[in-house]
C-alpha atoms as a PDB file:
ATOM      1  CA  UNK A   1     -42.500  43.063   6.179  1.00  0.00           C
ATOM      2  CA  UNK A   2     -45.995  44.677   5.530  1.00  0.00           C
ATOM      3  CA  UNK A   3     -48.495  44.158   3.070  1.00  0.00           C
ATOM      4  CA  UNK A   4     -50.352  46.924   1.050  1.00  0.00           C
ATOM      5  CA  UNK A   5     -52.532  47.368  -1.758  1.00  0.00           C
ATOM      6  CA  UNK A   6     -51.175  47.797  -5.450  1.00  0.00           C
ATOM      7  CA  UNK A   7     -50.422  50.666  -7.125  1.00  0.00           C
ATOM      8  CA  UNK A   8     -50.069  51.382 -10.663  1.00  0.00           C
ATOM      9  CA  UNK A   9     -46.822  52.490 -10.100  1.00  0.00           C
ATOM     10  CA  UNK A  10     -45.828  49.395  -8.860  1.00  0.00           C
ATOM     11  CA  UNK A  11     -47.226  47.539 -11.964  1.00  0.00           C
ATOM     12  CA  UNK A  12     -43.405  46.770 -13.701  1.00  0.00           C
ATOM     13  CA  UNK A  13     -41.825  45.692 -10.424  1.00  0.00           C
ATOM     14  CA  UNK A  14     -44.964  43.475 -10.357  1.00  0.00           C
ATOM     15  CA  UNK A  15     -44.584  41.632 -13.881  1.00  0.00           C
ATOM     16  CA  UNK A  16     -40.540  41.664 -12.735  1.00  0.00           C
ATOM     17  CA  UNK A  17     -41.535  39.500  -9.801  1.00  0.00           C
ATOM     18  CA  UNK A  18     -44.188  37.396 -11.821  1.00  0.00           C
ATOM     19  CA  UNK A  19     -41.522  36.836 -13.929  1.00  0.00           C
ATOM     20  CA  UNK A  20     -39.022  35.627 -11.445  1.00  0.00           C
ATOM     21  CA  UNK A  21     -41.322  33.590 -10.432  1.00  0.00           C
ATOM     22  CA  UNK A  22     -41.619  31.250 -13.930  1.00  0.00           C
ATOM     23  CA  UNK A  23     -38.819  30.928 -13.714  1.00  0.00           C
ATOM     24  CA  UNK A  24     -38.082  29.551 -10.792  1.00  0.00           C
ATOM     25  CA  UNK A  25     -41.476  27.419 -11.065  1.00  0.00           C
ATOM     26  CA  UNK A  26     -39.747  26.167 -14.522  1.00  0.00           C
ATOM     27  CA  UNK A  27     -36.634  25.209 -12.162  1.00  0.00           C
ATOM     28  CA  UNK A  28     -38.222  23.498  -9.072  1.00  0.00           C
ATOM     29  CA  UNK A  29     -40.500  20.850 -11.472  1.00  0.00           C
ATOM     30  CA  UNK A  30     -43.185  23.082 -12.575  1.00  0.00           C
ATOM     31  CA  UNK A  31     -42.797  24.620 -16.037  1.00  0.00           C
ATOM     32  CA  UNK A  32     -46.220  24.497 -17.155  1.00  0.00           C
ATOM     33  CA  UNK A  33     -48.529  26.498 -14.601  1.00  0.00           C
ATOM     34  CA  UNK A  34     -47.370  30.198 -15.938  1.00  0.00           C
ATOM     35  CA  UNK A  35     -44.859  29.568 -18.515  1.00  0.00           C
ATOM     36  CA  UNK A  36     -45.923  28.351 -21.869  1.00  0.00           C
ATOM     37  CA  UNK A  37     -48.771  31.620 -21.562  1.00  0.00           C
ATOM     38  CA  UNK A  38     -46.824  34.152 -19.645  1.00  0.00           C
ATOM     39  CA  UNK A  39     -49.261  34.252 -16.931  1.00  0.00           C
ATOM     40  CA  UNK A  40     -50.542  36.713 -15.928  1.00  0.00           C
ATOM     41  CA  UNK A  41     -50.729  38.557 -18.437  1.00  0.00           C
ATOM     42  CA  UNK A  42     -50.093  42.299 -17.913  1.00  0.00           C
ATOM     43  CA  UNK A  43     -54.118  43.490 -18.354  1.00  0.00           C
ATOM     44  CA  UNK A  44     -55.117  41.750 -15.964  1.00  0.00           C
ATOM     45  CA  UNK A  45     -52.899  42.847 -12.997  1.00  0.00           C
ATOM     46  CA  UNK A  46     -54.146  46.600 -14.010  1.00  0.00           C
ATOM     47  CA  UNK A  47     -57.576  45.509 -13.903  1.00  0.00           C
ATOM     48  CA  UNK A  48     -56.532  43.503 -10.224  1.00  0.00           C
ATOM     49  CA  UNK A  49     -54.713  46.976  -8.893  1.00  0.00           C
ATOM     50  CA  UNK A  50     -57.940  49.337 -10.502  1.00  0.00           C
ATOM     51  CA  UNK A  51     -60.285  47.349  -8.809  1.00  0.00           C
ATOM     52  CA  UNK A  52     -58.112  47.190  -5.332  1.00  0.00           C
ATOM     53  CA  UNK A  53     -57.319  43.578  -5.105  1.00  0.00           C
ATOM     54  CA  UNK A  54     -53.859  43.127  -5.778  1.00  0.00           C
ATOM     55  CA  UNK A  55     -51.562  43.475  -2.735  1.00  0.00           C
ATOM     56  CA  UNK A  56     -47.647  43.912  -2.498  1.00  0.00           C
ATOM     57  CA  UNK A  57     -45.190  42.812   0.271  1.00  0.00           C
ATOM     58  CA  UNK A  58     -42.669  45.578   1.387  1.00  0.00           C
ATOM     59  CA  UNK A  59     -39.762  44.577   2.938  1.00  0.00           C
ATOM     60  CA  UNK A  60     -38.044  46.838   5.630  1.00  0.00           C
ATOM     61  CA  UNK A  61     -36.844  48.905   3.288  1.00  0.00           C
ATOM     62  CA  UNK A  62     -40.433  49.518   1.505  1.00  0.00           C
ATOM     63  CA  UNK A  63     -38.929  47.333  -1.601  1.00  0.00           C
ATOM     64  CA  UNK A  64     -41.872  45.650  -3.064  1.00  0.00           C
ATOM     65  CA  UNK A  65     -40.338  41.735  -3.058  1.00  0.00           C
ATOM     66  CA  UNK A  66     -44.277  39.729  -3.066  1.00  0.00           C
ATOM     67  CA  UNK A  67     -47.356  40.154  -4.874  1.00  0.00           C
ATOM     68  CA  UNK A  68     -50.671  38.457  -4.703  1.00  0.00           C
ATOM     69  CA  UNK A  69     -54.872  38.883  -5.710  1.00  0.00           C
ATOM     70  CA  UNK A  70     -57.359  38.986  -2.602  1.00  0.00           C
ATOM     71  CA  UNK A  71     -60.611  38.782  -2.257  1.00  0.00           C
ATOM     72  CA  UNK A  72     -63.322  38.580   0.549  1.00  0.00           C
ATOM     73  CA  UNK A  73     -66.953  37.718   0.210  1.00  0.00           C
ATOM     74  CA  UNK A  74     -69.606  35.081   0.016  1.00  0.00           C
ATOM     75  CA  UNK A  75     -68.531  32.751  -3.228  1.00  0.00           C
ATOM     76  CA  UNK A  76     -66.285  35.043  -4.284  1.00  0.00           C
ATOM     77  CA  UNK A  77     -64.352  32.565  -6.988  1.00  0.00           C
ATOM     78  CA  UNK A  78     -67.458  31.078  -9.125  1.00  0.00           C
ATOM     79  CA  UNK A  79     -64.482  28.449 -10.021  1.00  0.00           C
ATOM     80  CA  UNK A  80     -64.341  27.250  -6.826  1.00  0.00           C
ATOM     81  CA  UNK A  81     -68.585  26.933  -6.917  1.00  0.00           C
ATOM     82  CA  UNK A  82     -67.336  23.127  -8.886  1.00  0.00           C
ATOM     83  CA  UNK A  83     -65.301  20.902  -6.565  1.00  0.00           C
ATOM     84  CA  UNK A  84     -64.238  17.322  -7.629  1.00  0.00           C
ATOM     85  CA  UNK A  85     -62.612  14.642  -5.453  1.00  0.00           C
ATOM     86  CA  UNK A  86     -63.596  16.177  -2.126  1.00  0.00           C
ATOM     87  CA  UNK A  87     -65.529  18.575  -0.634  1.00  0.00           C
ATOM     88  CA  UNK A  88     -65.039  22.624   1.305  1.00  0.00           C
ATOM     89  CA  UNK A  89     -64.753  22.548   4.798  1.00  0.00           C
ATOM     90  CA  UNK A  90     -67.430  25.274   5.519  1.00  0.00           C
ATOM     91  CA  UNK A  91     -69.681  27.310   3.336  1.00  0.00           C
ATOM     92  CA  UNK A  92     -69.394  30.824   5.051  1.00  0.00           C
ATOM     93  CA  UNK A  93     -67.706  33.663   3.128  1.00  0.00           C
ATOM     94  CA  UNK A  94     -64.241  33.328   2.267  1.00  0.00           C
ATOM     95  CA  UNK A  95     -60.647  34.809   1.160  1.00  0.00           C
ATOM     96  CA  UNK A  96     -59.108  33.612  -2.047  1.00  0.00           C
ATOM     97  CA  UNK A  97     -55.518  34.218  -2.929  1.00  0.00           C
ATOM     98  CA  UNK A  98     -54.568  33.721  -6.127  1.00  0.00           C
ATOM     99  CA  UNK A  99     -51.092  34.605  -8.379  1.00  0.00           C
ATOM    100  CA  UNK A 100     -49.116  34.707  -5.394  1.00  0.00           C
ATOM    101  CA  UNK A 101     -45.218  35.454  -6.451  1.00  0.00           C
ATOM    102  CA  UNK A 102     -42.169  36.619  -4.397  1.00  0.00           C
ATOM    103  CA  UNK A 103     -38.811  37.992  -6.116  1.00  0.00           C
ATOM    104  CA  UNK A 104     -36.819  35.054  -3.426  1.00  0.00           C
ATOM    105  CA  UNK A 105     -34.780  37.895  -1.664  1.00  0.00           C
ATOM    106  CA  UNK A 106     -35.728  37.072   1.565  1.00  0.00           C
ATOM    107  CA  UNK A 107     -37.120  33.671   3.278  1.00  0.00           C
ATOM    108  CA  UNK A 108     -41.074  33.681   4.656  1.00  0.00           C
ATOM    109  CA  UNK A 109     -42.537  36.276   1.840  1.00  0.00           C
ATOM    110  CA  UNK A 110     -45.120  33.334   0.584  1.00  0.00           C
ATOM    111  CA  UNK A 111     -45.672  32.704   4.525  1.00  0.00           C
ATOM    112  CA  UNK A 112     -46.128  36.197   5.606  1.00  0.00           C
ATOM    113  CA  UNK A 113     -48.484  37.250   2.571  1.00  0.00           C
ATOM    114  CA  UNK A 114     -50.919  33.802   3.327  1.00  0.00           C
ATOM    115  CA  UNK A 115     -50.704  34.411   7.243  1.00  0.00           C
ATOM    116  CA  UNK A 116     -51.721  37.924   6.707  1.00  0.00           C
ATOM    117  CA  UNK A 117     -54.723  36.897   4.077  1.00  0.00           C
ATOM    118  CA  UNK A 118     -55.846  34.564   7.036  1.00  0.00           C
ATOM    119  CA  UNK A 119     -55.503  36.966   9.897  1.00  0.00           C
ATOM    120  CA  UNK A 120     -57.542  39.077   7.553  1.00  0.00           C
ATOM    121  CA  UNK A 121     -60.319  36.441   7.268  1.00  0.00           C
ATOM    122  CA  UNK A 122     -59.883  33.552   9.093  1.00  0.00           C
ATOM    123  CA  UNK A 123     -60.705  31.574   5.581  1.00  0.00           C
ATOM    124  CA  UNK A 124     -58.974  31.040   3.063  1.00  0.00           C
ATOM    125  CA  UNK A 125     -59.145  28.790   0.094  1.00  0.00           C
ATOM    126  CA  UNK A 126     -56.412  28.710  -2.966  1.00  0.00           C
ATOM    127  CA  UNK A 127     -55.156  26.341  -5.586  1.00  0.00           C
ATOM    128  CA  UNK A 128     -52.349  25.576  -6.892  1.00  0.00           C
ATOM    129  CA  UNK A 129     -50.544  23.170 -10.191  1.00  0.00           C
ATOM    130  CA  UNK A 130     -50.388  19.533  -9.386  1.00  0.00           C
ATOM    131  CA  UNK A 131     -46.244  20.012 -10.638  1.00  0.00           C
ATOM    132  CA  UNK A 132     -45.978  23.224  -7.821  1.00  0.00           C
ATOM    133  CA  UNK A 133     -44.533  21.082  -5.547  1.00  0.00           C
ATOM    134  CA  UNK A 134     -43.105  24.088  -3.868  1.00  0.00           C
ATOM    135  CA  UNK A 135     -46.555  25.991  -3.126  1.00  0.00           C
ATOM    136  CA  UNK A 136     -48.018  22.366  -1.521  1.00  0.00           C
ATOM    137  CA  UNK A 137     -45.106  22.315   0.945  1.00  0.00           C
ATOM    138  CA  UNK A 138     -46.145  25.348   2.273  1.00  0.00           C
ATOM    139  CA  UNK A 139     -49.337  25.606   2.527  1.00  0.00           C
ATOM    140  CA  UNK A 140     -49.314  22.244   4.480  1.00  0.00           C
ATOM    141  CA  UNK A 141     -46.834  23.612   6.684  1.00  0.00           C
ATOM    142  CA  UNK A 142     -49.249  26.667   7.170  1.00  0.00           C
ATOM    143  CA  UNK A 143     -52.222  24.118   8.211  1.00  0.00           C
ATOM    144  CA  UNK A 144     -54.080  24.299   4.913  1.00  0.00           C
ATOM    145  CA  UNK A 145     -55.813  21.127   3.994  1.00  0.00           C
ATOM    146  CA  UNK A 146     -56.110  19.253   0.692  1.00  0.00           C
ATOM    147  CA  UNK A 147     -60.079  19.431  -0.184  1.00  0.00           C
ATOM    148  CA  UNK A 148     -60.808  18.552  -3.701  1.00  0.00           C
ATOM    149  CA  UNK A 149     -59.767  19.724  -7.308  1.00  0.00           C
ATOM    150  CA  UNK A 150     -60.855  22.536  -9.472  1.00  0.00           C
ATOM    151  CA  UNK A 151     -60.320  24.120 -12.940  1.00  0.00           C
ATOM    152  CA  UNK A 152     -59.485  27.426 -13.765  1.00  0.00           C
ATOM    153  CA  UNK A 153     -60.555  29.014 -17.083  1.00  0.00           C
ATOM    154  CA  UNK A 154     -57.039  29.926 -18.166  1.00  0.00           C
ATOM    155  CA  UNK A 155     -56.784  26.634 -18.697  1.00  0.00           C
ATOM    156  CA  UNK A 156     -57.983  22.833 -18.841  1.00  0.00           C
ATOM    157  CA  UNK A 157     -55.460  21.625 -16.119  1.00  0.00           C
ATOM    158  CA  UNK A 158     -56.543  20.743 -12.757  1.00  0.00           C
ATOM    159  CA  UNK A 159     -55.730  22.408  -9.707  1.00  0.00           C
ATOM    160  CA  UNK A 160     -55.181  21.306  -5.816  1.00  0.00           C
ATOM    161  CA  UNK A 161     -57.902  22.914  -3.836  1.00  0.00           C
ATOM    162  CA  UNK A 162     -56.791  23.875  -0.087  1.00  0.00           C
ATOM    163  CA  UNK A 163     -58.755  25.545   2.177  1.00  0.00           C
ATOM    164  CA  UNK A 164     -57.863  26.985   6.167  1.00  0.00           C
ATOM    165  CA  UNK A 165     -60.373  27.992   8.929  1.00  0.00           C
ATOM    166  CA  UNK A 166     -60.278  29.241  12.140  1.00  0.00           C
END
């Protein structure tokens, strides 16, 4: 597998895989993070690949089968600027990852896309649903840790806050 940024002309095999995804969120417990708005929304993956922060995951065969936003820089998320129930680990500049989504042809997409974003950076903070059960199994298997809660302004539901350091 490799990871590279987005191009337009990957833009429908993007919303394919977002879609997947729903999907199987809606099957594994967790039909309410994307589903009832379609998230995310078709804009504002163009706006993600124009301004070069949406990456893909290529299989061998250069089949795009992940997607995901990243982004590197001192407070980079202003959501994440309001943390509830805990605290960050470390105030130096940091990746986020955000509307990560694999197409579940292969095993270790979701691991190789966060492993790269932390090789990248060697920080990384992300959120996830309190119902994606699946996305909490693995990033504590990947060594993230649990630091707090925070809302997203796509909505009034709070989210997990993890965050990994070197």
């Amino acid at each position: 597998m490799k990871i590279r940024n987005a191009v337009i002309t990957d833009l429908d095999r993007i919303m394919d895989i977002y879609a997947y995804a729903r999907k199987f969120m809606a099957e594994h417990g967790n039909p309410t993070q994307w589903g009832p708005t379609n998230w995310p929304p078709r804009d504002l993956i163009e706006e993600d690949i124009t301004r070069e922060k949406s990456y893909v995951c290529l299989n061998d065969e250069d089949k795009v089968i992940g997607v995901f936003f990243y982004n590197y820089g001192k407070d980079v998320d202003p959501t994440y600027g309001d943390i509830t129930d805990g605290i960050w680990l470390e105030d130096s500049p940091y990746a986020v990852v955000h509307r990560l989504a694999v197409d579940g042809s292969e095993r270790g997409i979701g691991t190789f896309c966060l492993n790269w974003a932390f090789e990248k950076s060697g920080h990384v903070r992300i959120d996830t649903h309190g119902d994606n059960k699946v996305m909490q199994s693995l990033l504590t298997k990947l060594g993230f840790k649990h630091t707090g809660t925070v809302y997203v302004e796509s909505d009034d539901m709070p989210r997990i806050a993890y965050e990994k350091i070197f």
